[in-house]
Protein backbone atom coordinates (compact mmCIF):
# COMPACT_ATOMS: atom_id res chain seq x y z
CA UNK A 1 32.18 54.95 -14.95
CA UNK A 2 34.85 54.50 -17.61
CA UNK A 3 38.47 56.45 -17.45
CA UNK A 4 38.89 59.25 -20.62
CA UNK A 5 42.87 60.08 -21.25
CA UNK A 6 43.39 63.23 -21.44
CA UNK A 7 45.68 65.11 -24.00
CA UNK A 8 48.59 67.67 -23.70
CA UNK A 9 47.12 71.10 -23.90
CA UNK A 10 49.51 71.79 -27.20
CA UNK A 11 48.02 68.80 -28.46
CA UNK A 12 44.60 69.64 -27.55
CA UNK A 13 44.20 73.18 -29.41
CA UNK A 14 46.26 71.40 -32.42
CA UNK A 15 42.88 69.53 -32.49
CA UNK A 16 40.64 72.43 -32.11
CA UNK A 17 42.20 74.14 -35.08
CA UNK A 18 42.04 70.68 -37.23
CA UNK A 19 38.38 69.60 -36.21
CA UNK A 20 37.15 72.88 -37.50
CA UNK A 21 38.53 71.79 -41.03
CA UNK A 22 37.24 68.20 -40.51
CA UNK A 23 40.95 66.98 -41.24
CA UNK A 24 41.28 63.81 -38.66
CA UNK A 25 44.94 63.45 -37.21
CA UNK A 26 46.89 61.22 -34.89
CA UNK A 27 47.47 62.12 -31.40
CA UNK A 28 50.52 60.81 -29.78
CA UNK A 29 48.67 59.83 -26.68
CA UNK A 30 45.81 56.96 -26.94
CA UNK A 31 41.91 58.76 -26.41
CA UNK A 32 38.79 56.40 -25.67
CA UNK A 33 35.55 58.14 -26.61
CA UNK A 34 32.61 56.71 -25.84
CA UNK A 35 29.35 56.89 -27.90
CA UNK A 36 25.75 55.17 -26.36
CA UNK A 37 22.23 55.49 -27.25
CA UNK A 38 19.50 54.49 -29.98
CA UNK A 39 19.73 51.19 -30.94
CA UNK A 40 18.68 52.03 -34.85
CA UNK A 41 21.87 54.76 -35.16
CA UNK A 42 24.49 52.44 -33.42
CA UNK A 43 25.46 50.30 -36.53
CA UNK A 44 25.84 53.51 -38.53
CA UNK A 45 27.83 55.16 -35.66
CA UNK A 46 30.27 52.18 -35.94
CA UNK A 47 31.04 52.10 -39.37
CA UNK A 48 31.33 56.10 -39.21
CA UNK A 49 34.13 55.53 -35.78
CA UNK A 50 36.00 52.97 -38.22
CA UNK A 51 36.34 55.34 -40.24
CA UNK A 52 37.08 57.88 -38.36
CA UNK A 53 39.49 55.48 -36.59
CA UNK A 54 41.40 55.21 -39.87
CA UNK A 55 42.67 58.74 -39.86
CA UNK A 56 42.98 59.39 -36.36
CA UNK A 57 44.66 56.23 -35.24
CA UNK A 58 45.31 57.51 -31.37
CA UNK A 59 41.85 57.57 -30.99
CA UNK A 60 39.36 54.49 -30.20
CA UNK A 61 35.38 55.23 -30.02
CA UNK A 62 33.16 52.68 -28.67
CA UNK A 63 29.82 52.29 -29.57
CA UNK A 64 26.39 51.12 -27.86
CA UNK A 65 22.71 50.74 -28.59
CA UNK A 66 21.12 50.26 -25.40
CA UNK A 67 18.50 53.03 -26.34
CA UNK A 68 17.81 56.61 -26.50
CA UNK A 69 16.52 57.16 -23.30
CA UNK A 70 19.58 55.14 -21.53
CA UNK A 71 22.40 57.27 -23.52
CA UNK A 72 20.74 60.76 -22.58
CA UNK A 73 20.83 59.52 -18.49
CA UNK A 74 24.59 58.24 -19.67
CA UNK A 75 25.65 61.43 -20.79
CA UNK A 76 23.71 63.58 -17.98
CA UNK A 77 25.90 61.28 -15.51
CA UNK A 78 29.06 61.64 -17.20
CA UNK A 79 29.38 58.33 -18.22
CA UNK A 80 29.91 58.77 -21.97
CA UNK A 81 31.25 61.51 -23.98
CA UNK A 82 28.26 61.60 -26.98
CA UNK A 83 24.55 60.23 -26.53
CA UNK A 84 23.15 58.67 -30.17
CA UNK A 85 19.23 60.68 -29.72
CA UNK A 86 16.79 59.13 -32.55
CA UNK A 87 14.29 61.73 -31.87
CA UNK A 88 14.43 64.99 -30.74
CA UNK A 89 11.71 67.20 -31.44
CA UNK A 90 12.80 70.68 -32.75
CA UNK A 91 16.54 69.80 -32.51
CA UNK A 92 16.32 71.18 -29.06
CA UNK A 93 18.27 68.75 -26.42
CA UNK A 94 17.02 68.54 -23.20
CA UNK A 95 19.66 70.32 -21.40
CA UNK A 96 20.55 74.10 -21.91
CA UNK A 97 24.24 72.99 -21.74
CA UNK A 98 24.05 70.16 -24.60
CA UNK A 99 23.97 70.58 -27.83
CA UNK A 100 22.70 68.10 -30.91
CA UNK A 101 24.60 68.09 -34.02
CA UNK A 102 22.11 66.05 -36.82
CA UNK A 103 24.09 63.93 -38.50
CA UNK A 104 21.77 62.11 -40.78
CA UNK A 105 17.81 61.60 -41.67
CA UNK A 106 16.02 58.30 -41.72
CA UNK A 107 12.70 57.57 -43.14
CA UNK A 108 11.03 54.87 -40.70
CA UNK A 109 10.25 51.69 -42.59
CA UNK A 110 7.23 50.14 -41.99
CA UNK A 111 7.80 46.41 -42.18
CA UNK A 112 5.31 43.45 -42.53
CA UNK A 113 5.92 39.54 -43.13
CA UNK A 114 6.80 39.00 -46.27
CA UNK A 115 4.17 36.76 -47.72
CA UNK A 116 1.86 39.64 -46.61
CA UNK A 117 0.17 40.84 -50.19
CA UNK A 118 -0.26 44.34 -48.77
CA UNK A 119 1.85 46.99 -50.68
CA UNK A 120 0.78 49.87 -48.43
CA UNK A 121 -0.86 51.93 -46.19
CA UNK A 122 -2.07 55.46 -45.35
CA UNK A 123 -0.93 57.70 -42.05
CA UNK A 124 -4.92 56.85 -40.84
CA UNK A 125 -4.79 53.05 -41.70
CA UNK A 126 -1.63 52.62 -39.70
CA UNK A 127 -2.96 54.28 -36.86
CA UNK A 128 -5.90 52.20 -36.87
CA UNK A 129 -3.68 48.87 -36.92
CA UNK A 130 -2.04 50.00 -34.04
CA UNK A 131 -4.26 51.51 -31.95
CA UNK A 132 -6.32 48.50 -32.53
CA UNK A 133 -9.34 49.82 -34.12
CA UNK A 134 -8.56 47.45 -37.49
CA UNK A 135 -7.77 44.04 -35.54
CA UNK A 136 -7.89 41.94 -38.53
CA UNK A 137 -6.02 42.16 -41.87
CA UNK A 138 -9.74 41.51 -43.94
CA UNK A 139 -10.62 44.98 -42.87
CA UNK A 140 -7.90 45.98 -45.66
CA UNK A 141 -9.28 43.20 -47.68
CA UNK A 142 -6.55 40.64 -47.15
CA UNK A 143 -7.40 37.30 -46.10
CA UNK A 144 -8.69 36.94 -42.79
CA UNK A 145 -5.37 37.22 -39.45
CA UNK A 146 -5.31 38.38 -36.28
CA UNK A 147 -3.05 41.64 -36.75
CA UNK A 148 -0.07 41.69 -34.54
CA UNK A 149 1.39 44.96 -34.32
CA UNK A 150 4.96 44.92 -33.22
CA UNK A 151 6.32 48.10 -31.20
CA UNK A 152 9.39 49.22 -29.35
CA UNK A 153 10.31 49.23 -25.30
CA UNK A 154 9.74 52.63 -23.62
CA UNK A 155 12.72 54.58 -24.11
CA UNK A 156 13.19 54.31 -27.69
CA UNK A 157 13.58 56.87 -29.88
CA UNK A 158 11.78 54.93 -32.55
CA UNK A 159 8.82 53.87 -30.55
CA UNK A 160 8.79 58.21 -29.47
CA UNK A 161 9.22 59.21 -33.26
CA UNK A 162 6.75 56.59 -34.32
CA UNK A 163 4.06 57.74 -31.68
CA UNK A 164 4.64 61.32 -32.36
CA UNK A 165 4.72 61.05 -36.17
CA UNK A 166 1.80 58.02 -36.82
CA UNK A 167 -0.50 57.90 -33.22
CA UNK A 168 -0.47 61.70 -31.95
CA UNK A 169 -3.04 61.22 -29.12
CA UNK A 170 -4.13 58.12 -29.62
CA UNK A 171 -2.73 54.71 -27.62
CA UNK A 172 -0.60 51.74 -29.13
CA UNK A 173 -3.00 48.78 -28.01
CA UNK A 174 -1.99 47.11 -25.16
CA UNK A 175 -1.77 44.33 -27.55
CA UNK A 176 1.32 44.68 -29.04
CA UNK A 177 4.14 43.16 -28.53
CA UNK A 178 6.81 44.69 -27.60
CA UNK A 179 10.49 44.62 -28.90
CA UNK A 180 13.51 45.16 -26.96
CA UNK A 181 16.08 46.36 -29.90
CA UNK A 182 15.46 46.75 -34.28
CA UNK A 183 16.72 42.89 -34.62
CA UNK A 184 13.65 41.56 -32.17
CA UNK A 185 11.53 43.66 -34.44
CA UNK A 186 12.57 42.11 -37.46
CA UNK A 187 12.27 38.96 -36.05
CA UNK A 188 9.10 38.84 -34.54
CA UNK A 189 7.96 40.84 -37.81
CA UNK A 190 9.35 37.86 -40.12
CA UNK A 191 7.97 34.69 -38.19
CA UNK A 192 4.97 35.88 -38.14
CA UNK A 193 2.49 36.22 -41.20
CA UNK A 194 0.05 38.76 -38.97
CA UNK A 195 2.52 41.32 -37.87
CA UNK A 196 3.14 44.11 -38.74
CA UNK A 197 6.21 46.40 -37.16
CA UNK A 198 8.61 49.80 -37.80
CA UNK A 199 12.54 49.75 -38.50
CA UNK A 200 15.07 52.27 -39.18
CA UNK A 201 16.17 52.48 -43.11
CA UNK A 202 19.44 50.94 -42.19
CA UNK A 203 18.19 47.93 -40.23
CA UNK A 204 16.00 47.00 -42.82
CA UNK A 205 16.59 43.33 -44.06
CA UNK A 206 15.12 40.75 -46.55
CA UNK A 207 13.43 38.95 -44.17
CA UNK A 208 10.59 41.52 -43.81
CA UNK A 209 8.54 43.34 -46.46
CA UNK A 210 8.88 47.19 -46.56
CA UNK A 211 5.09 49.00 -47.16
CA UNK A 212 4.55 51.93 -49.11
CA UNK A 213 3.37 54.85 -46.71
CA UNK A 214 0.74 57.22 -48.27
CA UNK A 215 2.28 55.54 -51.59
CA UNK A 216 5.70 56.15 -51.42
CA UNK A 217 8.80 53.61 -50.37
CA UNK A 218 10.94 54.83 -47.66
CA UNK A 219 14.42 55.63 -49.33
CA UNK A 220 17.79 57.35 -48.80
CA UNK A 221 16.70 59.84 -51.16
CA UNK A 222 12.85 60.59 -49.98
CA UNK A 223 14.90 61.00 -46.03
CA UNK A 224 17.17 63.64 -47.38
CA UNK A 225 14.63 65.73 -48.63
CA UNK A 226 12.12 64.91 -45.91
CA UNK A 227 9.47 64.31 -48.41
CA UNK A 228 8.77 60.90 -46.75
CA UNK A 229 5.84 60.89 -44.47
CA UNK A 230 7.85 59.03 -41.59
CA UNK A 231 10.98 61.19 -42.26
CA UNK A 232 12.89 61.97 -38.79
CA UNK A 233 16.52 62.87 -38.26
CA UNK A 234 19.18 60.99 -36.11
CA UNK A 235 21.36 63.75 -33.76
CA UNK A 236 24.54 62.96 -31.67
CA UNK A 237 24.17 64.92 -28.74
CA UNK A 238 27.47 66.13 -26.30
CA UNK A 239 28.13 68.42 -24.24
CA UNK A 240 28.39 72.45 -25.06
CA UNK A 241 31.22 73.28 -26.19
CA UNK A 242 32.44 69.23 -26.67
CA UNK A 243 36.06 68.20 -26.29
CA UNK A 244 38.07 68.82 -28.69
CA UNK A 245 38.08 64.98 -29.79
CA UNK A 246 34.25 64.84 -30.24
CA UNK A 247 34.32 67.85 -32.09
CA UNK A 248 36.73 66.74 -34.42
CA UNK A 249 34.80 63.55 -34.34
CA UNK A 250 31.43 65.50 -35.63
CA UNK A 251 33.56 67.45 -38.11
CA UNK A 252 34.20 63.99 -39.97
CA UNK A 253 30.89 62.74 -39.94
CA UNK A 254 29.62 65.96 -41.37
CA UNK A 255 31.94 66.21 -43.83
CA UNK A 256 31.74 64.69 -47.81
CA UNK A 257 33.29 61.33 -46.87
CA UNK A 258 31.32 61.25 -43.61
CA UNK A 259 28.47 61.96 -45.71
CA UNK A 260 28.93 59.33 -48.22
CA UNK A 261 28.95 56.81 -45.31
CA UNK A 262 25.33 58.19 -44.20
CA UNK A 263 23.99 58.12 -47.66
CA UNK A 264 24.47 54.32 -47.96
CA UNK A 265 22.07 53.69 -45.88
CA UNK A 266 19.97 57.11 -44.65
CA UNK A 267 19.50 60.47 -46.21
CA UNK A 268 22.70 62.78 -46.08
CA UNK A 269 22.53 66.34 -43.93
CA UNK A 270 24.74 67.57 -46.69
């Protein structure tokens, strides 16, 4: 379990009263916050502490992706000071003394090799691919390949948003394989011409080909307005009330230059 430095109480409300104007300052004495959680929300967590960083220099905010499910058992354990939660049905956190502060919206990407001539799918199709039922891309009138569909580990928020939002009550085949973090996904999506897999917005490379899903491309803009079929939002999840640090932490993020950061890569809250 990892040491957190406390402030000096003046120095403490100072930071209540700034966070609630999402103005960042230095502290005098050095603060290590620690952030863990969904593997898809940990790159834009980092560049968002950088920044962060910049304009409150006495604090230092590490960053994780181990998963989800892993940062919610971190936080209930007191090992870190805000879980990163990629799905959370209803906004509601799982503990009446949490709360979950969304932060940004992401439209999941479904991803295929990139010699694949397939430009999309439909909410039905998709389920069929991965529950099995279509085995073979010439069911979709491709040239005959063993479909390989490409899912997360249990514990992911993706793999939960992606069940919720695509399979309802029906099974991922016991088929597919199973990726331990976005990067294995994109991997195992791009050396193989059969697969078929599902990213965040932001870890979406050129080595995979993004599908159209019931006809429309997943985009910054389609997340923010939820208009995207796949459309889920990314929450940051401390405790109730958080310290005074976090709080002024969330007050960046939510803010217009926190914002801008989101909307490079996901749709903005605000």
């Amino acid at each position: 379990m990892h040491r957190r430095l406390t402030l000096l109480p003046g120095l403490l409300s100072l930071l209540v009263v700034l966070a609630a104007c999402g103005e960042p300052v230095a502290t005098s004495q050095p603060m290590l916050l620690e952030a863990s959680g969904s593997a898809s929300m940990a790159p834009l967590l980092a560049e968002l502490a950088a920044a962060f960083e910049e304009q409150a220099p006495g604090v230092r905010i590490e960053v994780s992706g181990p998963g989800t499910a892993f940062g919610l058992q971190a936080l209930e354990e007191g090992e870190i000071d805000v879980a990163l939660v990629s799905w959370l049905p209803g906004g509601t956190p799982p503990r009446p003394r949490w709360r979950a502060t969304g932060i940004a919206r992401d439209g999941l990407a479904i991803v295929v090799h990139p010699d694949n001539p397939l430009e999309g799918v439909g909410l039905l199709q998709l389920q069929d691919l991965y529950s099995g039922r279509i085995y073979d891309w010439e069911a979709l009138g491709l040239a005959p390949r063993e479909v390989l569909p490409v899912s997360r580990e249990e514990g992911s928020g993706a793999r939960a948003a992606f069940e919720d939002l695509v399979m309802e009550d029906r099974r991922v085949t016991p088929r597919a394989l199973l990726a331990p973090s976005p990067e294995a996904v994109r991997a195992a999506v791009a050396a193989n011409p059969g697969a078929i897999g599902y990213l965040a917005l932001g870890n979406v490379t050129p080595e995979v080909k993004v599908l159209k899903v019931e006809g429309e491309l997943p985009s910054p803009q389609n997340a923010a307005q939820a208009t995207y079929a796949l459309t889920r939002e990314l929450w940051l999840v401390t405790t109730s009330p958080p310290p005074a640090a976090v709080d002024q932490l969330l007050a960046f993020i939510l803010a217009p230059r926190g914002q801008e950061i989101v909307g490079r890569r996901y749709g903005r809250i605000r």
